[in-house]
PDB file of N, CA and C in Angstrom:
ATOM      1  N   UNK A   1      -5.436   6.085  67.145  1.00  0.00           N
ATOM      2  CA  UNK A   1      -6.317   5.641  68.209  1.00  0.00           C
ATOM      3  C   UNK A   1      -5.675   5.844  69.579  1.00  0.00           C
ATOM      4  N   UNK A   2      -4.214   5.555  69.656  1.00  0.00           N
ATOM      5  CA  UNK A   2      -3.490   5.904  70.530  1.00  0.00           C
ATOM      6  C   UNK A   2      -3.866   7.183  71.649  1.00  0.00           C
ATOM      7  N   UNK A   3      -3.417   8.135  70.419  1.00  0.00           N
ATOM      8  CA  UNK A   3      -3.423   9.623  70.742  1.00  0.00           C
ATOM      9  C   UNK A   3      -4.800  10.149  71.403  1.00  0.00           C
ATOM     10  N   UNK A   4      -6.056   9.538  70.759  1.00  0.00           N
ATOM     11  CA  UNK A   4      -7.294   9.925  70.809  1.00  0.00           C
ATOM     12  C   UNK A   4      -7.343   9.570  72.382  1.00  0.00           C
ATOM     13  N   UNK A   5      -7.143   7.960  72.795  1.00  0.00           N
ATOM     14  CA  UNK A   5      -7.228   7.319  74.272  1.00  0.00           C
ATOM     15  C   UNK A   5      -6.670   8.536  75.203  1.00  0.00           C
ATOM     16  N   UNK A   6      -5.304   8.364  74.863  1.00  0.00           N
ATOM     17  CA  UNK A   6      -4.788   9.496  75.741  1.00  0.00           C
ATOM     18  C   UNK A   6      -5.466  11.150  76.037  1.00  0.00           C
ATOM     19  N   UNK A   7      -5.763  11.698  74.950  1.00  0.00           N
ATOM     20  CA  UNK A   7      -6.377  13.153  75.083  1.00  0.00           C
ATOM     21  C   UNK A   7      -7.669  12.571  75.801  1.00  0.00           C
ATOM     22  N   UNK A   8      -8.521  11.470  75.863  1.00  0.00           N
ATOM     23  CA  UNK A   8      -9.310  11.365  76.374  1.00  0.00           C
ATOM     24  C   UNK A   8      -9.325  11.082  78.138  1.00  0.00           C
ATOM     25  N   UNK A   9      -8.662  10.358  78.182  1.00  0.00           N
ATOM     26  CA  UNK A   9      -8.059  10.363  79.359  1.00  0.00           C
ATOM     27  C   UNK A   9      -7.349  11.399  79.999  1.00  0.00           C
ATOM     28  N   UNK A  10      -6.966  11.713  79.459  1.00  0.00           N
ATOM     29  CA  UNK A  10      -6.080  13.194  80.040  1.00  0.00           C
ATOM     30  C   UNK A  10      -7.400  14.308  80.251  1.00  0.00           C
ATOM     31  N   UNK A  11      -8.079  14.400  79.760  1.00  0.00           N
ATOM     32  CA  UNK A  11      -9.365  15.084  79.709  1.00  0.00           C
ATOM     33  C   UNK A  11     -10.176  14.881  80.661  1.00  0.00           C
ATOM     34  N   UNK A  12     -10.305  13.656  80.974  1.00  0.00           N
ATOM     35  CA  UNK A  12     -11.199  13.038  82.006  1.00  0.00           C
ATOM     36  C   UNK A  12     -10.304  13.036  83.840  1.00  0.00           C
ATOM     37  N   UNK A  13      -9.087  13.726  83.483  1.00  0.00           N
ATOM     38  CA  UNK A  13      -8.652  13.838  84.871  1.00  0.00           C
ATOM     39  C   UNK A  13      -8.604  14.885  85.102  1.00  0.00           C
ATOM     40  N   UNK A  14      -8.418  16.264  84.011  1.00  0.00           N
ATOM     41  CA  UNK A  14      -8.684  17.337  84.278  1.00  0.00           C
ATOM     42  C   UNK A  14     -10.042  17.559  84.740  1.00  0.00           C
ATOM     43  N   UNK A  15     -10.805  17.022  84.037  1.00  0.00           N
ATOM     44  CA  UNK A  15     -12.147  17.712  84.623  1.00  0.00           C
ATOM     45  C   UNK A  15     -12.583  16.851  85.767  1.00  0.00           C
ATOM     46  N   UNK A  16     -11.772  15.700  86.391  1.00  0.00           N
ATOM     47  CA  UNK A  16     -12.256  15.310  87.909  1.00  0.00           C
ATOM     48  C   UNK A  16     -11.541  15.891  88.400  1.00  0.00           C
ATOM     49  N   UNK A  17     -10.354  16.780  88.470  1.00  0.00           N
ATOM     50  CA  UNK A  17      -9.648  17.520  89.150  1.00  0.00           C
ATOM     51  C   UNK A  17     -10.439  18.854  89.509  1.00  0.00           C
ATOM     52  N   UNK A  18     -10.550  19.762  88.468  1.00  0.00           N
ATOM     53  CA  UNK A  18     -11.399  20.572  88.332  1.00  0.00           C
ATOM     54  C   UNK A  18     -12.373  20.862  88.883  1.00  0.00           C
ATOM     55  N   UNK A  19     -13.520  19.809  89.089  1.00  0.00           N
ATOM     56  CA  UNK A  19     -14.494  19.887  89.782  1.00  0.00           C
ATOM     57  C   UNK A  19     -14.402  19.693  90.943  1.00  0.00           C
ATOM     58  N   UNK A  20     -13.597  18.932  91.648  1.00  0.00           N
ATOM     59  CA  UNK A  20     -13.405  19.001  92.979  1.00  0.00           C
ATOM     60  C   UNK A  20     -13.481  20.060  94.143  1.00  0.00           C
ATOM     61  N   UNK A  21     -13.798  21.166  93.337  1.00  0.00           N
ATOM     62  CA  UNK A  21     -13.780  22.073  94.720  1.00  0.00           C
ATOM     63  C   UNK A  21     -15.133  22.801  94.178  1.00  0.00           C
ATOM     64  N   UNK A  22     -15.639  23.839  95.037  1.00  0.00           N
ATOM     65  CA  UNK A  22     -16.606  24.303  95.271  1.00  0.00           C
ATOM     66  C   UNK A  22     -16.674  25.728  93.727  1.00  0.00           C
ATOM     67  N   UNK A  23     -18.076  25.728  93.265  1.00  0.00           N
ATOM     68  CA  UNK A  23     -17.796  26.652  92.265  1.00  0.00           C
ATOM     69  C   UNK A  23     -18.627  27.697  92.751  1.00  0.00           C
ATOM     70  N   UNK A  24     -17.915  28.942  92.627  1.00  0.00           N
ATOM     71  CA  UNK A  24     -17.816  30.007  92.373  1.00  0.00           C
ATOM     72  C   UNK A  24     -18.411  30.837  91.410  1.00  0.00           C
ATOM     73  N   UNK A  25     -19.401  32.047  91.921  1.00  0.00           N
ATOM     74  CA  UNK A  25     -19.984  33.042  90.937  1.00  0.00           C
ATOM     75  C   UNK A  25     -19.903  34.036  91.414  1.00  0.00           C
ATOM     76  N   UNK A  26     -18.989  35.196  90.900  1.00  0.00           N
ATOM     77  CA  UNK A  26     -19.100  36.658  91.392  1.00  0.00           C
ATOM     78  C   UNK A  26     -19.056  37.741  90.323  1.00  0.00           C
ATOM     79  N   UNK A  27     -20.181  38.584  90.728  1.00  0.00           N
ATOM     80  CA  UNK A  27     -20.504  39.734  89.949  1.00  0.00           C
ATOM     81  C   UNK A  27     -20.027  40.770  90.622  1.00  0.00           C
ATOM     82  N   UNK A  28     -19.162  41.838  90.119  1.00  0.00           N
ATOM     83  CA  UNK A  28     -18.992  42.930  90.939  1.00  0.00           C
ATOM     84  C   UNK A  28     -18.791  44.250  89.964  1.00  0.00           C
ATOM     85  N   UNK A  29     -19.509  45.380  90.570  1.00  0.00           N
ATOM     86  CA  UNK A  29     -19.971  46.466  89.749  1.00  0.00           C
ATOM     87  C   UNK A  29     -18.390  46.949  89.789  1.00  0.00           C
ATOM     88  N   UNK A  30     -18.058  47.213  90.679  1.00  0.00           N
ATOM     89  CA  UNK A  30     -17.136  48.124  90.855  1.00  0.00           C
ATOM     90  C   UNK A  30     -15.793  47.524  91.754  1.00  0.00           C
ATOM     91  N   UNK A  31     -14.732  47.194  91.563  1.00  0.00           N
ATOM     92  CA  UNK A  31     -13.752  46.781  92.717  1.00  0.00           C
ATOM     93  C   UNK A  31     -13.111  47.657  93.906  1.00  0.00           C
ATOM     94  N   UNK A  32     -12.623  47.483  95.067  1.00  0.00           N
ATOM     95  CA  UNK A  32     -12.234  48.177  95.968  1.00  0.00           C
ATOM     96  C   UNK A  32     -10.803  47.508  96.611  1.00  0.00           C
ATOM     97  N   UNK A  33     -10.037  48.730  96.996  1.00  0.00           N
ATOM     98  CA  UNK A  33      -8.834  47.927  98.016  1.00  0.00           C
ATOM     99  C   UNK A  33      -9.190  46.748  98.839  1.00  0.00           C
ATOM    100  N   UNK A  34      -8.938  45.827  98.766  1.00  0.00           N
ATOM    101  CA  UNK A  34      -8.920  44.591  99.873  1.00  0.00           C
ATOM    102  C   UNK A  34      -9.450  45.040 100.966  1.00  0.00           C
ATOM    103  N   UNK A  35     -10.081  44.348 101.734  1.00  0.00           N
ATOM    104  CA  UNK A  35     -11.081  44.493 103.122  1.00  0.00           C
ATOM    105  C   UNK A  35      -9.987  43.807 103.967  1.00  0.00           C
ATOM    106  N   UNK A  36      -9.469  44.613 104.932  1.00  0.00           N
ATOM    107  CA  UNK A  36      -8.871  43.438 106.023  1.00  0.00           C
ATOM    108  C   UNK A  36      -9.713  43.400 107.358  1.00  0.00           C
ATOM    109  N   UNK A  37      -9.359  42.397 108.033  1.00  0.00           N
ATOM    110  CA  UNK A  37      -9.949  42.077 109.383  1.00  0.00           C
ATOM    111  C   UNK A  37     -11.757  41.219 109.007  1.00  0.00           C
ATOM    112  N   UNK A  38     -12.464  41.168 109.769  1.00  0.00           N
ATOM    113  CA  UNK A  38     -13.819  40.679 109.786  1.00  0.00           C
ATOM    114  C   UNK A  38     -14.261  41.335 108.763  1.00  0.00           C
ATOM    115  N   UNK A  39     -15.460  40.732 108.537  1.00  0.00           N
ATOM    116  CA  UNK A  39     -16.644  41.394 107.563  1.00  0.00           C
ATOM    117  C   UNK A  39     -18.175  41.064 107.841  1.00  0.00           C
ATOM    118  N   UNK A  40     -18.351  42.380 108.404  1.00  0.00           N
ATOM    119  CA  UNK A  40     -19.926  41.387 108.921  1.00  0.00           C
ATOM    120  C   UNK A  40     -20.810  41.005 108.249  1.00  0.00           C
ATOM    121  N   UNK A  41     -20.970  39.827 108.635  1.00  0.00           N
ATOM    122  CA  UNK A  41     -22.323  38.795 107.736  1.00  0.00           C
ATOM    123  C   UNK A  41     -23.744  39.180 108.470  1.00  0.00           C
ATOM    124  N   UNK A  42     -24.866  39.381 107.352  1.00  0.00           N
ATOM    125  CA  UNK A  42     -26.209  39.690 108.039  1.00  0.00           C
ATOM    126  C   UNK A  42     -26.869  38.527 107.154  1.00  0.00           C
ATOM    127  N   UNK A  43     -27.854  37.765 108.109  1.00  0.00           N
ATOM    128  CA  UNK A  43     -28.182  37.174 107.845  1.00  0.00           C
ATOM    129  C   UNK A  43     -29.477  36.911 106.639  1.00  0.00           C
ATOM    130  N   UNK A  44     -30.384  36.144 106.580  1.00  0.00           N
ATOM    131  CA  UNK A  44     -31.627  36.257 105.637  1.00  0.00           C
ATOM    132  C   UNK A  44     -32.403  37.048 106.575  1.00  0.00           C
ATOM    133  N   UNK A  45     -33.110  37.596 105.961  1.00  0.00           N
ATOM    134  CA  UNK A  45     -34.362  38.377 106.753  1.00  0.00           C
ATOM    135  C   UNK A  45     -34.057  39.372 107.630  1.00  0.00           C
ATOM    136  N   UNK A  46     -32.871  39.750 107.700  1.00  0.00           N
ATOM    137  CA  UNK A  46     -32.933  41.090 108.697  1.00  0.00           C
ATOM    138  C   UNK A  46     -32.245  42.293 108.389  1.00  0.00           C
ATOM    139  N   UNK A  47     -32.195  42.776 108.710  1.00  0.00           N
ATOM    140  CA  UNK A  47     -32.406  44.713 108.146  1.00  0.00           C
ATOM    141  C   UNK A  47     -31.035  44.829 108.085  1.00  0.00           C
ATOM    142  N   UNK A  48     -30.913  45.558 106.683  1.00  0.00           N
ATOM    143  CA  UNK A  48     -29.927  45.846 106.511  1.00  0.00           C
ATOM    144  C   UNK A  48     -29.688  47.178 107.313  1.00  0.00           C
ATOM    145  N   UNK A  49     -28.437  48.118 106.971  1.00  0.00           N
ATOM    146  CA  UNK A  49     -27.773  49.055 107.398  1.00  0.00           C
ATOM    147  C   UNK A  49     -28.439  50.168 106.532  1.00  0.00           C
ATOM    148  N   UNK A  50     -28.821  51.576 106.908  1.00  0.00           N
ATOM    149  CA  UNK A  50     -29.644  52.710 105.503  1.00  0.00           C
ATOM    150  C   UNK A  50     -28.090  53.325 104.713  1.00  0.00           C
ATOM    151  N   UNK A  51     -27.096  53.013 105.626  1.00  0.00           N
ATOM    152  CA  UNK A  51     -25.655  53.626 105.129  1.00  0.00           C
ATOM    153  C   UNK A  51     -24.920  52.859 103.980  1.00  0.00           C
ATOM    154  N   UNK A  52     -25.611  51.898 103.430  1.00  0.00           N
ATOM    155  CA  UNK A  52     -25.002  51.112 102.091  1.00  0.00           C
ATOM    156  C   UNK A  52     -24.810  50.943 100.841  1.00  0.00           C
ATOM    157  N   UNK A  53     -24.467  50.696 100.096  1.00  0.00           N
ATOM    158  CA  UNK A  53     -24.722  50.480  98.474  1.00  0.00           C
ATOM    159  C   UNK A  53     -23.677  49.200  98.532  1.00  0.00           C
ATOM    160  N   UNK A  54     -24.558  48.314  97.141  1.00  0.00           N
ATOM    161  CA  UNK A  54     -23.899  47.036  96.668  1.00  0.00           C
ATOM    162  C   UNK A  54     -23.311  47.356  96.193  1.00  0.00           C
ATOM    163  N   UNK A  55     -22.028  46.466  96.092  1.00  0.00           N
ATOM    164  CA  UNK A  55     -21.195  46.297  95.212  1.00  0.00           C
ATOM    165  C   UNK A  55     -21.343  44.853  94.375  1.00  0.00           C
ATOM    166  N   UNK A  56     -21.798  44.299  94.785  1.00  0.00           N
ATOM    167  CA  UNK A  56     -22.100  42.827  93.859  1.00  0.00           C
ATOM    168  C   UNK A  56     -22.607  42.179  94.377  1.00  0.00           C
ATOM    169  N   UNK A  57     -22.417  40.878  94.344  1.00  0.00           N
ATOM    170  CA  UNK A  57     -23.102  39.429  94.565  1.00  0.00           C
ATOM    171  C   UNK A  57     -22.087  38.066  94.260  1.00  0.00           C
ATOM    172  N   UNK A  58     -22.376  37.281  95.158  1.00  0.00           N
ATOM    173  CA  UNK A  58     -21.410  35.702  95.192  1.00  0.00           C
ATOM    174  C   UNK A  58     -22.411  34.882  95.216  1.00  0.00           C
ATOM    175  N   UNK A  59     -22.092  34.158  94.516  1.00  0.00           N
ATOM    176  CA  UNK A  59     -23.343  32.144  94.647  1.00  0.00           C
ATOM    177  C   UNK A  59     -22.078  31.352  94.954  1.00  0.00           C
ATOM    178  N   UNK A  60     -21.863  30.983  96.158  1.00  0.00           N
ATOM    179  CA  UNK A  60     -20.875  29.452  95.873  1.00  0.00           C
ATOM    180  C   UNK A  60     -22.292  28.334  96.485  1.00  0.00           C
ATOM    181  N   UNK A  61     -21.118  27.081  95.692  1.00  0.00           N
ATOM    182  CA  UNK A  61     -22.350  25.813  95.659  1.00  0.00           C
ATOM    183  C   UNK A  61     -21.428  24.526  95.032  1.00  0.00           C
ATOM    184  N   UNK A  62     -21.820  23.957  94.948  1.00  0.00           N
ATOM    185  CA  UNK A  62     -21.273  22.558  94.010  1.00  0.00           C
ATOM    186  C   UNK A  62     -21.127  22.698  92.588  1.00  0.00           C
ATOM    187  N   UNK A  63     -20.139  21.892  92.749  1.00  0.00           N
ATOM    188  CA  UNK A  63     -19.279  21.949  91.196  1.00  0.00           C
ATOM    189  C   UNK A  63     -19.397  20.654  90.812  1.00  0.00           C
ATOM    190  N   UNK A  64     -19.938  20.482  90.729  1.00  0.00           N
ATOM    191  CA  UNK A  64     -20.009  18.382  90.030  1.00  0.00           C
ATOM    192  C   UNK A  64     -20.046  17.289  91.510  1.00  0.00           C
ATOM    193  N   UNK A  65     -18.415  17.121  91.307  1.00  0.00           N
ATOM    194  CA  UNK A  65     -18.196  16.070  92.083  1.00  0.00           C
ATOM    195  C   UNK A  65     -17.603  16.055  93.528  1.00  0.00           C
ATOM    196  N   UNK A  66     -17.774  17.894  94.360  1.00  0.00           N
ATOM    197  CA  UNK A  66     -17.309  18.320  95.116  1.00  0.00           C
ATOM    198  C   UNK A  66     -17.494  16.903  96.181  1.00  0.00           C
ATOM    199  N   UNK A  67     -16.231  16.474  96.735  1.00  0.00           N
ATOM    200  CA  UNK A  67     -15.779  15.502  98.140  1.00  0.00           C
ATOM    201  C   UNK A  67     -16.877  16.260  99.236  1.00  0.00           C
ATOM    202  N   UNK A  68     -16.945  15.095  99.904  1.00  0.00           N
ATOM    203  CA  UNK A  68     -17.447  15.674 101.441  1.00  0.00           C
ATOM    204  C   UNK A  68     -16.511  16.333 102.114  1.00  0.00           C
ATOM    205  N   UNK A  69     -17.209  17.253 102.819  1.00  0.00           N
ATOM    206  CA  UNK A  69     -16.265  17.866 103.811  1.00  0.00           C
ATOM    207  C   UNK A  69     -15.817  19.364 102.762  1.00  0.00           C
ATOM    208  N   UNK A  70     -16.094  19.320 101.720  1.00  0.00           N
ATOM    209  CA  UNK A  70     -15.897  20.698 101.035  1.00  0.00           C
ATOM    210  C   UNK A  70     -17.033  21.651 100.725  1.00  0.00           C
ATOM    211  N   UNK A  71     -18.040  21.129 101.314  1.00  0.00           N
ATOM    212  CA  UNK A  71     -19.357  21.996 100.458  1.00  0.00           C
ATOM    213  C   UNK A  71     -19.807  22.327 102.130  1.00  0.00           C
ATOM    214  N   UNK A  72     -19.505  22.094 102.512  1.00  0.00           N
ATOM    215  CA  UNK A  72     -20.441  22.505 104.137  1.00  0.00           C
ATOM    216  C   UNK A  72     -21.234  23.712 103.825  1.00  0.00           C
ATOM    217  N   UNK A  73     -21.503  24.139 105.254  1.00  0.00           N
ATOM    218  CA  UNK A  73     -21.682  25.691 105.386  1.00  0.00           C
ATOM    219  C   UNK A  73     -21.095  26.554 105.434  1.00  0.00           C
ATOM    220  N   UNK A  74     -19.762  25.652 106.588  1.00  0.00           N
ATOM    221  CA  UNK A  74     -18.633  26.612 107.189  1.00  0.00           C
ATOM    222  C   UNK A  74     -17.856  26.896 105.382  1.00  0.00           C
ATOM    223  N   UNK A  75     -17.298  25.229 104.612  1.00  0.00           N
ATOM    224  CA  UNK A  75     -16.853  25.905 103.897  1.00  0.00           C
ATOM    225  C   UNK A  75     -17.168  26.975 102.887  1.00  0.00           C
ATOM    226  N   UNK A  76     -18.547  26.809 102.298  1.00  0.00           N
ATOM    227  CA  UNK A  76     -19.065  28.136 102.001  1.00  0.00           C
ATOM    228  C   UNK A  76     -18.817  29.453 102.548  1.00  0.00           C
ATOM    229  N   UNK A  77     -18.970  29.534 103.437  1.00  0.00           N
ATOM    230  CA  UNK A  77     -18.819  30.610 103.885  1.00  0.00           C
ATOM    231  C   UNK A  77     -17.396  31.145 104.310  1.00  0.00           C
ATOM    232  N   UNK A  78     -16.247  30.279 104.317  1.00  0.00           N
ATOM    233  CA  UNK A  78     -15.006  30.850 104.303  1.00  0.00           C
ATOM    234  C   UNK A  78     -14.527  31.405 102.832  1.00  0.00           C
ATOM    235  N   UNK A  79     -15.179  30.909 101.587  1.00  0.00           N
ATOM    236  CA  UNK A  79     -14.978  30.954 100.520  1.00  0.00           C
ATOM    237  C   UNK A  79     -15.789  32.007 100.538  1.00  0.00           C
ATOM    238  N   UNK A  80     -16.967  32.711 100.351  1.00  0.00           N
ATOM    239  CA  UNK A  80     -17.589  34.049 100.749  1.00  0.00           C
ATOM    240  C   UNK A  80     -16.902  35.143 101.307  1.00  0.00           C
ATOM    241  N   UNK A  81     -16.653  34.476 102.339  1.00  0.00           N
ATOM    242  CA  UNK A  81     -15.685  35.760 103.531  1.00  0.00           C
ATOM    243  C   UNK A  81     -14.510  36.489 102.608  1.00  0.00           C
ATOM    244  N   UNK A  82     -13.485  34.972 102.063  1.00  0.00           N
ATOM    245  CA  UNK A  82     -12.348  35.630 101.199  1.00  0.00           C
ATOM    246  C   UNK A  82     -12.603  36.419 100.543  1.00  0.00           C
ATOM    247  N   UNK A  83     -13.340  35.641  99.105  1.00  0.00           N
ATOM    248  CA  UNK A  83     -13.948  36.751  97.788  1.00  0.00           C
ATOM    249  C   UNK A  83     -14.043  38.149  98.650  1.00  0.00           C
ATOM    250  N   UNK A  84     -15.017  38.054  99.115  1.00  0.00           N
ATOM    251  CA  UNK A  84     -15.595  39.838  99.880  1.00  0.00           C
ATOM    252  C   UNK A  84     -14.553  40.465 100.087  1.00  0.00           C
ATOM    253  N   UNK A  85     -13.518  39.873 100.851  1.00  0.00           N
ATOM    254  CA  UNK A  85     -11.953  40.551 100.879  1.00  0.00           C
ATOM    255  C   UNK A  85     -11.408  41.339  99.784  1.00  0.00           C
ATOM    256  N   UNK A  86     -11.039  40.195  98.966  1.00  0.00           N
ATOM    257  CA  UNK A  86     -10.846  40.402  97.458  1.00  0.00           C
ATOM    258  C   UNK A  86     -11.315  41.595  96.806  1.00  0.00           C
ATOM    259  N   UNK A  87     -12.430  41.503  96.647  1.00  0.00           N
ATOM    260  CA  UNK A  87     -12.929  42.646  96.051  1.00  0.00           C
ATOM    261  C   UNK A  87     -13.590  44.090  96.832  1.00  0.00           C
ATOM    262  N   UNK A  88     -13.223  44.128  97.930  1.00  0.00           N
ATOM    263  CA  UNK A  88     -13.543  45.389  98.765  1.00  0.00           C
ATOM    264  C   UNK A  88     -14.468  45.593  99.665  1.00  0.00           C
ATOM    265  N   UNK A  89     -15.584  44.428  99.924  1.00  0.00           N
ATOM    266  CA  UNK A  89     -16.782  44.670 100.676  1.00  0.00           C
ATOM    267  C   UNK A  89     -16.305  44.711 102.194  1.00  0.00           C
ATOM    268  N   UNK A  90     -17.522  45.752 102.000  1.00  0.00           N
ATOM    269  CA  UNK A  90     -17.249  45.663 104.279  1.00  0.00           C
ATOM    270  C   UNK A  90     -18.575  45.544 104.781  1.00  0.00           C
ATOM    271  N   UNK A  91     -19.262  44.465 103.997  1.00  0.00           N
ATOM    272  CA  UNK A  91     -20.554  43.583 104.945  1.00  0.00           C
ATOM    273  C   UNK A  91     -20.945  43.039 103.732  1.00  0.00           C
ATOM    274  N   UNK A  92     -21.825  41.623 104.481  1.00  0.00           N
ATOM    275  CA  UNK A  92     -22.195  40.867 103.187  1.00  0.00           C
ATOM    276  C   UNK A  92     -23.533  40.534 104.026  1.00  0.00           C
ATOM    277  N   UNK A  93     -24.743  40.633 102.819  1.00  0.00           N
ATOM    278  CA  UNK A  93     -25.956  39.709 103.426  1.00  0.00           C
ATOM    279  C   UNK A  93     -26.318  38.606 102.642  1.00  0.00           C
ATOM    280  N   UNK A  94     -26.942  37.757 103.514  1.00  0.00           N
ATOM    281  CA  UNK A  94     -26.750  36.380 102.984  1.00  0.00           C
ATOM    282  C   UNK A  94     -28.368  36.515 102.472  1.00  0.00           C
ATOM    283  N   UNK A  95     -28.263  36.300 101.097  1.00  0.00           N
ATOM    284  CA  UNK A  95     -29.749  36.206 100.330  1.00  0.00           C
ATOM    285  C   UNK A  95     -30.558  35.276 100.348  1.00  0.00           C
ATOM    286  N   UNK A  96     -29.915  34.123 100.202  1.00  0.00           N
ATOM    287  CA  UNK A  96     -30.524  32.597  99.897  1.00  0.00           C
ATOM    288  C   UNK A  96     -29.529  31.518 100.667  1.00  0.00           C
ATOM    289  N   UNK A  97     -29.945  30.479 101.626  1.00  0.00           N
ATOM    290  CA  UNK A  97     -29.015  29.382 101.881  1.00  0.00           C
ATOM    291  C   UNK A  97     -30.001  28.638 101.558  1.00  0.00           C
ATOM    292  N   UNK A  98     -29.706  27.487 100.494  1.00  0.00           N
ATOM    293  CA  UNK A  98     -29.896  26.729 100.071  1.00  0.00           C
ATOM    294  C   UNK A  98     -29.295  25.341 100.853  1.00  0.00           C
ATOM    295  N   UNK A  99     -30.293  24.483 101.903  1.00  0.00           N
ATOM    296  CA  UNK A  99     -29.045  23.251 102.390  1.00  0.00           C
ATOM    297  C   UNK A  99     -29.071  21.801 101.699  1.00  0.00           C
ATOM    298  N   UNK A 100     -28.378  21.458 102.080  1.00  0.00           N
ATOM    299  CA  UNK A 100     -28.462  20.279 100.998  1.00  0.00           C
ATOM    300  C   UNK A 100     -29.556  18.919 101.558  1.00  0.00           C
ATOM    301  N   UNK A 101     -29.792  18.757 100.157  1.00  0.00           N
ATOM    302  CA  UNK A 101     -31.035  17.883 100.422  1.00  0.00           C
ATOM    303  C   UNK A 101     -30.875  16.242  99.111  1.00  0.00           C
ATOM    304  N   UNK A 102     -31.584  16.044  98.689  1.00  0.00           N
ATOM    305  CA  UNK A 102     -31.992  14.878  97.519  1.00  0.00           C
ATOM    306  C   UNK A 102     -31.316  14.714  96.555  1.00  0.00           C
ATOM    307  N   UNK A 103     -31.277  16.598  95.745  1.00  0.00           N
ATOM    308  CA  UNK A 103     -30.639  16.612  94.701  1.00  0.00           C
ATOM    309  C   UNK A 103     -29.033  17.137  94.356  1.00  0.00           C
ATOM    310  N   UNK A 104     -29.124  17.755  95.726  1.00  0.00           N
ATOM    311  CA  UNK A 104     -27.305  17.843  95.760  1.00  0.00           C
ATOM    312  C   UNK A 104     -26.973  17.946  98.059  1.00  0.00           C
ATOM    313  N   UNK A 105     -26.062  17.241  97.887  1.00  0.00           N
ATOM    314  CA  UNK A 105     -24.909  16.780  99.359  1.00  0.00           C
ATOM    315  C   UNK A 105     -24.972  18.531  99.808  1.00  0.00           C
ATOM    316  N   UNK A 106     -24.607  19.669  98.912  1.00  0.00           N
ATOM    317  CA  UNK A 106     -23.629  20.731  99.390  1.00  0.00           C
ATOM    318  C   UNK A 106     -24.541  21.817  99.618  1.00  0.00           C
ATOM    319  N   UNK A 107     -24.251  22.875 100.384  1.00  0.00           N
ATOM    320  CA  UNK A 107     -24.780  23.894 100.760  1.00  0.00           C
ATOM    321  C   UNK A 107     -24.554  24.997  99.521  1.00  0.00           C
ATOM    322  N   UNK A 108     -25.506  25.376  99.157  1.00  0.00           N
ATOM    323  CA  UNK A 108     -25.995  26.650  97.808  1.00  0.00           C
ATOM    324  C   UNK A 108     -26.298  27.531  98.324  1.00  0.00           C
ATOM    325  N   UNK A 109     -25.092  28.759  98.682  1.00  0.00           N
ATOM    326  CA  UNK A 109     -25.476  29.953  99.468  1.00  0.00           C
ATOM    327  C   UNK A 109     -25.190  31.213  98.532  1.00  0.00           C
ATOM    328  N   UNK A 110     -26.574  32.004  98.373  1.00  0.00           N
ATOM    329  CA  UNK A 110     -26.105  33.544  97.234  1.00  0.00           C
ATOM    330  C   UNK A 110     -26.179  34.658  98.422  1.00  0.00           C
ATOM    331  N   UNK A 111     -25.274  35.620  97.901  1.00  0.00           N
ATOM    332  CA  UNK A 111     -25.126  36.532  98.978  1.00  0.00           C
ATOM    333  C   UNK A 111     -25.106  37.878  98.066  1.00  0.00           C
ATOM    334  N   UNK A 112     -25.327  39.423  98.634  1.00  0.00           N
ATOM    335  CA  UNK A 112     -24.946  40.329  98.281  1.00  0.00           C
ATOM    336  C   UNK A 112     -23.470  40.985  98.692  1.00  0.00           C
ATOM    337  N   UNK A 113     -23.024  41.512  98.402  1.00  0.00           N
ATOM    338  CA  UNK A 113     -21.439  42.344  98.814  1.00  0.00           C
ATOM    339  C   UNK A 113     -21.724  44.000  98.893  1.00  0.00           C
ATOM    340  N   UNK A 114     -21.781  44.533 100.021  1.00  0.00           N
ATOM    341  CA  UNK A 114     -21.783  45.996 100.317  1.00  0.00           C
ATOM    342  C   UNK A 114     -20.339  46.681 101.070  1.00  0.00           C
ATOM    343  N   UNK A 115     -20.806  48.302 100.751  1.00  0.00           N
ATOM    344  CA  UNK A 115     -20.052  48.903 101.226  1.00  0.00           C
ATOM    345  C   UNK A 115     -20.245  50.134 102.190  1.00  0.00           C
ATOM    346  N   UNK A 116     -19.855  50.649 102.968  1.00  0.00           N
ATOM    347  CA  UNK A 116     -20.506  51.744 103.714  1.00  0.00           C
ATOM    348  C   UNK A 116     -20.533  53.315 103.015  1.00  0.00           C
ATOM    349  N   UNK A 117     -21.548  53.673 102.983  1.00  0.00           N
ATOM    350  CA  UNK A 117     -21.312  55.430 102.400  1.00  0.00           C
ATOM    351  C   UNK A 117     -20.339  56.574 103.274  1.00  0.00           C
ATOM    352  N   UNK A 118     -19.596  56.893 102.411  1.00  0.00           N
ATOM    353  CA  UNK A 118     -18.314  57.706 103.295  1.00  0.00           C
ATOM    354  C   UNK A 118     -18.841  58.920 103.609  1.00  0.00           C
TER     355      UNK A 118
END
């Protein structure tokens, strides 16, 4: 009974640990050298660039029990900016911002990840 308490407990701090930060979804067709410097963000509704092709897509949003002060906009979107780094994009448009309302505190933003045609 001992053992059981403990794995249970031990269980139950991993996954409040865990959830604490903002979760993360990225699809990417293809990877690229790291993006340095800016990456321009286009917003909902306006025209993209004719010089592009995707490379993927990001959803960040809430993870359970994300703290205040971690789900913003801004932080969304610094967590966006990185990923895009990461995996090679050199512009991102923002598909969906979702703000927070009733059923969740945090901002639910999906985005696409592009690249320019050489």
């Amino acid at each position: 009974m001992k053992n059981f308490l403990y794995i249970l407990s031990l269980l139950l701090v991993v996954v409040t640990l865990g959830s604490c930060s903002l979760k993360k979804q990225i699809y990417v067709k293809q990877y690229y050298p790291p993006t340095e410097g800016n990456i321009p963000i286009i917003q909902t509704n306006q025209y993209l660039p004719q010089n592009i092709y995707r490379i993927g897509s990001i959803v960040v949003g809430e993870n359970g029990l994300t703290p205040d002060g971690k789900c913003t906009y801004e932080a969304c979107m610094q967590v966006i900016e990185e990923e895009s780094r990461k995996v090679g994009a050199q512009l991102v448009y923002l598909v969906k911002v979702k703000e927070p309302g009733l059923q969740s505190t945090c901002y639910n933003i999906t985005a696409e990840l592009y690249r320019y045609n050489e």
